[in-house]
Protein backbone atom coordinates (compact mmCIF):
# COMPACT_ATOMS: atom_id res chain seq x y z
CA UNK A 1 161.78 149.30 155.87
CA UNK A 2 161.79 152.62 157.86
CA UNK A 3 158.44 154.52 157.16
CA UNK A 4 156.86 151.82 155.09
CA UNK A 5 152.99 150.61 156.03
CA UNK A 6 153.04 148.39 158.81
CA UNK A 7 151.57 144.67 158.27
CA UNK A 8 147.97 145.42 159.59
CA UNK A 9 148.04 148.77 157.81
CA UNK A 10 148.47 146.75 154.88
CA UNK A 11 145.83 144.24 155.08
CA UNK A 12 143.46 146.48 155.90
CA UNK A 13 144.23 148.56 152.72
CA UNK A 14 144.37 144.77 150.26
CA UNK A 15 141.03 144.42 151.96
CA UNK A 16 139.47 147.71 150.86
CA UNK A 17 140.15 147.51 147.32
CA UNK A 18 138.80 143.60 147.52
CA UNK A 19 136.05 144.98 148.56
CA UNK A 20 135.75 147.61 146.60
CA UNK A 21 136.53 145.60 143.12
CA UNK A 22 133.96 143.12 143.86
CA UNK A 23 131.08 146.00 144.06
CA UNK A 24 132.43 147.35 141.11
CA UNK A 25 131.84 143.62 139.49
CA UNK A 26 128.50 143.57 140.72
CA UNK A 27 129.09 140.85 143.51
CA UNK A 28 125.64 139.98 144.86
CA UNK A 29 127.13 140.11 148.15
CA UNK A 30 127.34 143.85 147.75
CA UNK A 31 123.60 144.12 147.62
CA UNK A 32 122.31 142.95 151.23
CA UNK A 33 118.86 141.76 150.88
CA UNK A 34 116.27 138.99 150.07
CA UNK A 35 116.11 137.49 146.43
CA UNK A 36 112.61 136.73 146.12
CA UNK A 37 112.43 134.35 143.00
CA UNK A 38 113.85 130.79 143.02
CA UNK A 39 116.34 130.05 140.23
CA UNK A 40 114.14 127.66 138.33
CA UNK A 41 115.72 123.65 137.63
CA UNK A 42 114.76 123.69 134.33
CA UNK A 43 114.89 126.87 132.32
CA UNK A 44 113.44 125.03 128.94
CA UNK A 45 109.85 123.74 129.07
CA UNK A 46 109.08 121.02 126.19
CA UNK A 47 105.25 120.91 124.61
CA UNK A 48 103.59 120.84 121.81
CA UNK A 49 100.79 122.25 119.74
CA UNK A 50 97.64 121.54 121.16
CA UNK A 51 98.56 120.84 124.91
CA UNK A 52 98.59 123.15 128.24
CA UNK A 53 102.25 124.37 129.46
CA UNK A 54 102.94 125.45 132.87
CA UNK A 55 106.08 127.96 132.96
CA UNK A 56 107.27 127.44 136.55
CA UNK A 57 108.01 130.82 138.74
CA UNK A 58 108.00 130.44 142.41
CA UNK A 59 108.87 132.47 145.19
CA UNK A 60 111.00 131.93 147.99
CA UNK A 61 109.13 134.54 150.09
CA UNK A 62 106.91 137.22 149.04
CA UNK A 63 107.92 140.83 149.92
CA UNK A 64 105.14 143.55 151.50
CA UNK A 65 103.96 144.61 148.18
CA UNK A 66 104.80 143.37 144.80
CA UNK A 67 103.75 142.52 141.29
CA UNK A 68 104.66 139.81 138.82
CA UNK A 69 104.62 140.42 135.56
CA UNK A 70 105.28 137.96 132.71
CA UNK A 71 106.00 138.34 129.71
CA UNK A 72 107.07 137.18 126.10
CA UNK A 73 110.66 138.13 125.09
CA UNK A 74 110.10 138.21 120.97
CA UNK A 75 113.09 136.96 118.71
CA UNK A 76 114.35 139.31 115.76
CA UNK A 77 112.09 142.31 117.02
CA UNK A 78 114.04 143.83 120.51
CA UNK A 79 110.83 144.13 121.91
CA UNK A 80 108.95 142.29 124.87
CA UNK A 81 105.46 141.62 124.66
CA UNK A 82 103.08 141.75 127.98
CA UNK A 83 101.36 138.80 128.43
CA UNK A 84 100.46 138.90 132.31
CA UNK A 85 100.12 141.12 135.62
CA UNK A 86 99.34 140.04 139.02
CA UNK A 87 99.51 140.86 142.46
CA UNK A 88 99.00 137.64 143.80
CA UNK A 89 95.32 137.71 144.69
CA UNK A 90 94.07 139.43 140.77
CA UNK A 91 95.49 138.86 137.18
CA UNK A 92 95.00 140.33 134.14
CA UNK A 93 95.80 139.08 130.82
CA UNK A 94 97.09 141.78 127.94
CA UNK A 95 97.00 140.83 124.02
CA UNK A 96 96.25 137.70 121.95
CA UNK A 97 98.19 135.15 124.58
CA UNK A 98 96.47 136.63 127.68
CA UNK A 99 93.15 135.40 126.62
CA UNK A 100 94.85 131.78 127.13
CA UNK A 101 96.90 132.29 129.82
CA UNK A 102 96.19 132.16 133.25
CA UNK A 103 98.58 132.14 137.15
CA UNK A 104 98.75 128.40 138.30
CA UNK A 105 98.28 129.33 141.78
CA UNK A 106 99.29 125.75 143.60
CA UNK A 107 100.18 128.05 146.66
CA UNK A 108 100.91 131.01 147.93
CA UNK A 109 104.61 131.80 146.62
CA UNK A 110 103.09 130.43 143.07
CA UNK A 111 103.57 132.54 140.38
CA UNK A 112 103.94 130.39 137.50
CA UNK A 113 102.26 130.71 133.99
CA UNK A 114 99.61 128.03 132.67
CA UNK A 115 98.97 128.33 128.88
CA UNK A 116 95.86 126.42 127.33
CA UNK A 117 96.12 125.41 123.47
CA UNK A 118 99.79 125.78 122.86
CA UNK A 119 99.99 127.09 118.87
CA UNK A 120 103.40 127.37 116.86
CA UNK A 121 103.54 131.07 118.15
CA UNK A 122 103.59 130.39 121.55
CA UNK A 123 107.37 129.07 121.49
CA UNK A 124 110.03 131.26 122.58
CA UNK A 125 111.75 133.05 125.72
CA UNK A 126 109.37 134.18 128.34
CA UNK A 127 110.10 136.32 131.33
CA UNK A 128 108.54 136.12 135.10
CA UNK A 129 109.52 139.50 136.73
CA UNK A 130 109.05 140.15 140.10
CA UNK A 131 108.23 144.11 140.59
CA UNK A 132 108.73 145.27 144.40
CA UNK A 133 109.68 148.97 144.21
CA UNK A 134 113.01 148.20 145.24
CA UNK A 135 115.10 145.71 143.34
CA UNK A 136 113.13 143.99 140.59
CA UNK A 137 114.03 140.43 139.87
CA UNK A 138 113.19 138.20 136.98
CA UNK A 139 113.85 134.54 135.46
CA UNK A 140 113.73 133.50 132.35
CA UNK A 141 112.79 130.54 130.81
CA UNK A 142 112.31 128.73 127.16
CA UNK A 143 108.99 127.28 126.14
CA UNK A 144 110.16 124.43 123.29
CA UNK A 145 107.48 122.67 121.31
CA UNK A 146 108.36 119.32 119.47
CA UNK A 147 107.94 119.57 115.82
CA UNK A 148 109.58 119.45 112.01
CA UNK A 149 111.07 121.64 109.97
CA UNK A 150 110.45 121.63 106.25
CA UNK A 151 111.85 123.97 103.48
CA UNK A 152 109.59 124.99 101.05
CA UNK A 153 109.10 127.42 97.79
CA UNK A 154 106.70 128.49 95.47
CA UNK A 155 105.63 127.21 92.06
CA UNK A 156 107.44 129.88 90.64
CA UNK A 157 111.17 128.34 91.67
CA UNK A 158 113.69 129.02 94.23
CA UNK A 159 114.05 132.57 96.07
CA UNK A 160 111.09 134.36 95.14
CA UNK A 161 110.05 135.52 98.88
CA UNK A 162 111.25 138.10 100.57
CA UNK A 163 111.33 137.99 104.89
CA UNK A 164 107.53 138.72 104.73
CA UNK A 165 106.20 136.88 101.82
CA UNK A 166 108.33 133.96 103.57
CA UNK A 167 106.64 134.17 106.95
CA UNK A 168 103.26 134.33 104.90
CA UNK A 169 104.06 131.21 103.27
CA UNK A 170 105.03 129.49 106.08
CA UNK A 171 101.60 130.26 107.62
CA UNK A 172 99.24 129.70 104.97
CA UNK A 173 100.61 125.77 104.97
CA UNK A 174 100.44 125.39 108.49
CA UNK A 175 103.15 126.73 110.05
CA UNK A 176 105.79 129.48 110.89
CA UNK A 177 109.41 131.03 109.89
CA UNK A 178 111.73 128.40 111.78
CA UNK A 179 114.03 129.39 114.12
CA UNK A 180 117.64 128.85 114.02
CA UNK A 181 117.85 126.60 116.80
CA UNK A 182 115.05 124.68 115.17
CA UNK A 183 116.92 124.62 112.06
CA UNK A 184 119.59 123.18 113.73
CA UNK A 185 117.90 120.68 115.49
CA UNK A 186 116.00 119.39 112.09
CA UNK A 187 120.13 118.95 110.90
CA UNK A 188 121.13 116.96 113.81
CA UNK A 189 117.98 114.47 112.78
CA UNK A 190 119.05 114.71 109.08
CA UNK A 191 117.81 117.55 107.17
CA UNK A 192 120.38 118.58 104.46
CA UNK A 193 118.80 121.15 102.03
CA UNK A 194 121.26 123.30 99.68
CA UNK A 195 118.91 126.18 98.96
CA UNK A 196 119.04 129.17 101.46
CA UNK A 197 115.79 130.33 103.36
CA UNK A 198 114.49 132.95 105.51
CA UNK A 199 114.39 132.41 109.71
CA UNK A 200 112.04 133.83 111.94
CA UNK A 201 114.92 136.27 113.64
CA UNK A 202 115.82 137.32 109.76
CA UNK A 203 118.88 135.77 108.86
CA UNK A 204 119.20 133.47 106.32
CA UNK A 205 121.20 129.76 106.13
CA UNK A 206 121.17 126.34 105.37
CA UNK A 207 121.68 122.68 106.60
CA UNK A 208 124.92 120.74 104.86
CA UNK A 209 125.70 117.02 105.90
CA UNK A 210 127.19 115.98 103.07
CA UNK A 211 129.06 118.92 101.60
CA UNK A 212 129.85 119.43 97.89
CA UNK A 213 131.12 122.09 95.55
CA UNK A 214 127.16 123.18 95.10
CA UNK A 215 126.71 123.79 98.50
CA UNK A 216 129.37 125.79 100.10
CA UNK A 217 132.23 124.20 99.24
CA UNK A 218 133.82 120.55 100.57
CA UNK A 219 134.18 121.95 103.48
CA UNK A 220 132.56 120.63 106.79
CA UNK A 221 129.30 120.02 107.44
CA UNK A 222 127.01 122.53 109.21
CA UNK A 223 124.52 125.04 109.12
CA UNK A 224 125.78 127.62 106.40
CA UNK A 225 124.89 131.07 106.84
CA UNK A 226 124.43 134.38 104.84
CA UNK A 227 123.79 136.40 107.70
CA UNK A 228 121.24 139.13 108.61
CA UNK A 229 119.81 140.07 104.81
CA UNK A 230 117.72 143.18 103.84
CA UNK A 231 114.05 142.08 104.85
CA UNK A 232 112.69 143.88 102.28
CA UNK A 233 114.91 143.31 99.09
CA UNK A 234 116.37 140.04 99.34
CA UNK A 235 114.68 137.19 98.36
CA UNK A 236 115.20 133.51 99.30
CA UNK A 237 113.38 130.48 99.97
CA UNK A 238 111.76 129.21 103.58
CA UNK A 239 112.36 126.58 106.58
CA UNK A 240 108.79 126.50 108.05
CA UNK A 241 108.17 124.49 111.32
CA UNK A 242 104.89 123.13 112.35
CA UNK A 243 103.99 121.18 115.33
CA UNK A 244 101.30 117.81 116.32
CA UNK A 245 98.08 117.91 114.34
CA UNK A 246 94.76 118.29 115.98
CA UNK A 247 93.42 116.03 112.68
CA UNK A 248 94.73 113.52 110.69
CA UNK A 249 96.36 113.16 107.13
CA UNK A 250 94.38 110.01 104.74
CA UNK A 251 95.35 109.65 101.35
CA UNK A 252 92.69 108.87 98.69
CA UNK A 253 93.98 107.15 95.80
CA UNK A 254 92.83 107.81 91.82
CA UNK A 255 94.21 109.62 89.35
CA UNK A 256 92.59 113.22 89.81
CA UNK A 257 93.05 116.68 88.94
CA UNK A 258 93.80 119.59 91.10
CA UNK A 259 90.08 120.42 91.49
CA UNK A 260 88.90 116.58 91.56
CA UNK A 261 91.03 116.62 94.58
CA UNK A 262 89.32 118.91 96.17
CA UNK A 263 86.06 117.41 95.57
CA UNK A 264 87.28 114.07 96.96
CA UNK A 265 88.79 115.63 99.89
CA UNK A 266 84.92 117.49 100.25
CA UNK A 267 83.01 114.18 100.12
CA UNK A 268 84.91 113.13 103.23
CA UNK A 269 84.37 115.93 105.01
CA UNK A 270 88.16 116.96 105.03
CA UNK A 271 90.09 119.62 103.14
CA UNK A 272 92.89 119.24 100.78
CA UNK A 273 96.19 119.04 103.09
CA UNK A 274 98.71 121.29 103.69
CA UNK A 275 102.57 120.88 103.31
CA UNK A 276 102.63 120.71 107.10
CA UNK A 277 100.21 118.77 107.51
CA UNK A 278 101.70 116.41 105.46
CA UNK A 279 105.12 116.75 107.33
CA UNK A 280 103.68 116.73 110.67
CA UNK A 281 101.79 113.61 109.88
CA UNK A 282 104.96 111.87 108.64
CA UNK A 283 106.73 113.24 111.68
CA UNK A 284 104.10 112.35 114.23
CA UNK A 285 102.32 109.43 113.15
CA UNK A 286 104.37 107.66 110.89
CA UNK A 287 102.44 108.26 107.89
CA UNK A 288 104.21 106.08 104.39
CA UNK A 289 102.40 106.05 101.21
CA UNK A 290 104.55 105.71 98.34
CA UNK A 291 101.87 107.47 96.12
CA UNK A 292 102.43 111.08 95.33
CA UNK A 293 99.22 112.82 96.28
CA UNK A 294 97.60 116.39 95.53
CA UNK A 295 98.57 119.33 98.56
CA UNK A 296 96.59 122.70 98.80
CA UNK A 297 99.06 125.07 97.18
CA UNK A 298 99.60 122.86 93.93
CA UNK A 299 101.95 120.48 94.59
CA UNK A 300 102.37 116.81 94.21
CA UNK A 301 104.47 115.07 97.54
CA UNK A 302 104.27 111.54 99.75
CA UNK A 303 105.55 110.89 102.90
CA UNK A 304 108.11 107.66 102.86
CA UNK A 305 109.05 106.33 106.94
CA UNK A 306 110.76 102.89 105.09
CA UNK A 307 113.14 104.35 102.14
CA UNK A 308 113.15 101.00 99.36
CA UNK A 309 114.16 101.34 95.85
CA UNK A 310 110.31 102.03 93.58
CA UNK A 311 109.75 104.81 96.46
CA UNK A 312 111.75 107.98 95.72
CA UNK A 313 114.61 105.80 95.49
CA UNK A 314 116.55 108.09 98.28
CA UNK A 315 118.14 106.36 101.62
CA UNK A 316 116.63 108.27 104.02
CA UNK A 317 112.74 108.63 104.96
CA UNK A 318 111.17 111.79 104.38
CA UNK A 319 108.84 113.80 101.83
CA UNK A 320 109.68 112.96 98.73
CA UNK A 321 108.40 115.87 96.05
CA UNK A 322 106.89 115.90 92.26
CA UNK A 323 107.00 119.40 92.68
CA UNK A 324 104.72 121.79 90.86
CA UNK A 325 102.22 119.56 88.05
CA UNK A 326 99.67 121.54 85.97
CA UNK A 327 96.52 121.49 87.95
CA UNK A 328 94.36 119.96 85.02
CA UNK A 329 96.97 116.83 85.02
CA UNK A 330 94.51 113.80 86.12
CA UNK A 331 97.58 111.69 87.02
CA UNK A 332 97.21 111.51 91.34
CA UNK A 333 95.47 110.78 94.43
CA UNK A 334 94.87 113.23 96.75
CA UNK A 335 96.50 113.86 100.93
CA UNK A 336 93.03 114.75 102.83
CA UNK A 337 93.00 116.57 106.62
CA UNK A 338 90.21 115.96 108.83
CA UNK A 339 90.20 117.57 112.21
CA UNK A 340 88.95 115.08 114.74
């Protein structure tokens, strides 16, 4: 067509708005230049309580000047909290994690994070950042510890805790708020629970497998939610997770009361258990006793790995629950924990 763009005219203008698109996406080829950190194979790291984890971050070469700083992205809060600084040749550790943390240092382009003594609190998102002055890089990876997930309430019934009192509860029988993708994990192995509880990032749900009217309907099975809830006013039950013991879980037999428990538990230089001890114990080390035993907050459970008919009489193995007895009620043994 007369006065129309010749061919090469043309190409070269399709060429500058590829280009030009492409920076405006953010194409890493628009940014000439070194990327110092390796993408990392695996971006979840599996533990438990008790052991060392190494977080792997490793350079591919190390620019004139840098720092790496690592730190722990915190669920439910927006906030990151600073765990380590380096600058390859001195570290410093910052809050309660950096007193247990430490830089691997296999080699020079090592940057990775060793943690001694993994506890419940240590799971999560961490990030490695690489600080140069010029274009800061990071990775991110998921430290996952094997564990259980248990619901629990108080004596007083179901949803008397609010966010906080829930995350209290959690901890004071040896453990924390779960997290959803703990909760979810704990329905894939077969936890189906119908009252709603507080997780750690402040929503609130429960696990259905088999679904009925009093639990959300006949719909299909799944983890039902209520969505983010006021912290302060709401009030539900708990998921807790706990971990591996450092101890172990005996049961004393007799019939005893609350405080006779105690005693017994004393003699044998243990302590009354713990809901998650209890749970942990029947999750880690395959701990059956079809005799309901004494816990430390009141209640009266035991652990069943083979389900038959005079124990609980349910199909599945689990913790099977008397609930709440009056503490004078001489009528059970007693769950002990020892550390080793």
């Amino acid at each position: 067509m007369p006065g129309g763009p010749t061919l090469p005219t043309l190409c070269c203008f399709l060429l500058w708005v590829f280009t030009m698109f492409h920076k405006g996406q953010g194409d890493p080829a628009s940014h000439p230049g070194p990327h110092y950190l390796l993408p990392p194979i695996h971006e979840v790291i599996h533990s438990h309580r008790g052991a060392t984890a190494t977080l792997p971050c490793v350079l591919g070469t190390t620019p004139p000047s840098y720092k790496v700083r690592w730190s722990k992205v915190e669920p439910g809060e927006l906030r990151e909290t600073l765990i380590l600084v380096t600058n390859g040749l001195h570290a410093r550790g910052y809050g309660p994690l950096g007193g247990r943390a430490r830089m691997r240092r296999g080699h020079r382009l090592d940057a990775s994070l060793v943690i001694a003594g993994v506890r419940l609190e240590d799971e999560g998102r961490y990030r490695c950042e690489l600080i140069n002055g010029i274009e800061d890089e990071s990775v991110a990876l998921t430290l996952s510890l094997e564990g259980v997930v248990f619901p629990y309430q108080p004596s007083r019934g179901r949803y008397q805790f609010n966010y906080y009192e829930a995350k209290q509860a959690c901890e004071e029988q040896d453990g924390r708020l779960a997290t959803y993708s703990q909760l979810y994990q704990a329905w894939t192995e077969g936890l189906d629970w119908c009252n709603a509880g507080w997780l750690l990032e402040g929503s609130v749900r429960y696990p259905v497998l088999t679904a009925r009217a009093p639990c959300g309907g006949r719909g299909r099975p799944g983890i039902r939610s209520y969505g983010p809830r006021d912290r302060m006013r709401d009030r539900y039950d708990a998921f807790c997770f706990t971990s591996a013991l450092a101890g172990q879980v005996f049961f004393v037999p007799g019939r005893l009361t609350l405080s006779e428990a105690h005693a017994a538990c004393r003699r044998r230089g243990a302590v009354v258990a713990k809901v998650g001890h209890l749970y942990a114990a029947w999750k880690f080390s395959g701990l059956d006793q079809c005799d309901g035993g004494w816990l430390a907050d009141g209640s009266v459970r035991f652990p069943i790995i083979t389900p038959r008919p005079r124990c609980g009489g349910l199909p599945d193995p689990g913790v099977r629950s008397f609930g709440f007895p009056r503490p004078q009620q001489a009528a059970y043994g007693t769950y002990c924990y020892a550390e080793n």
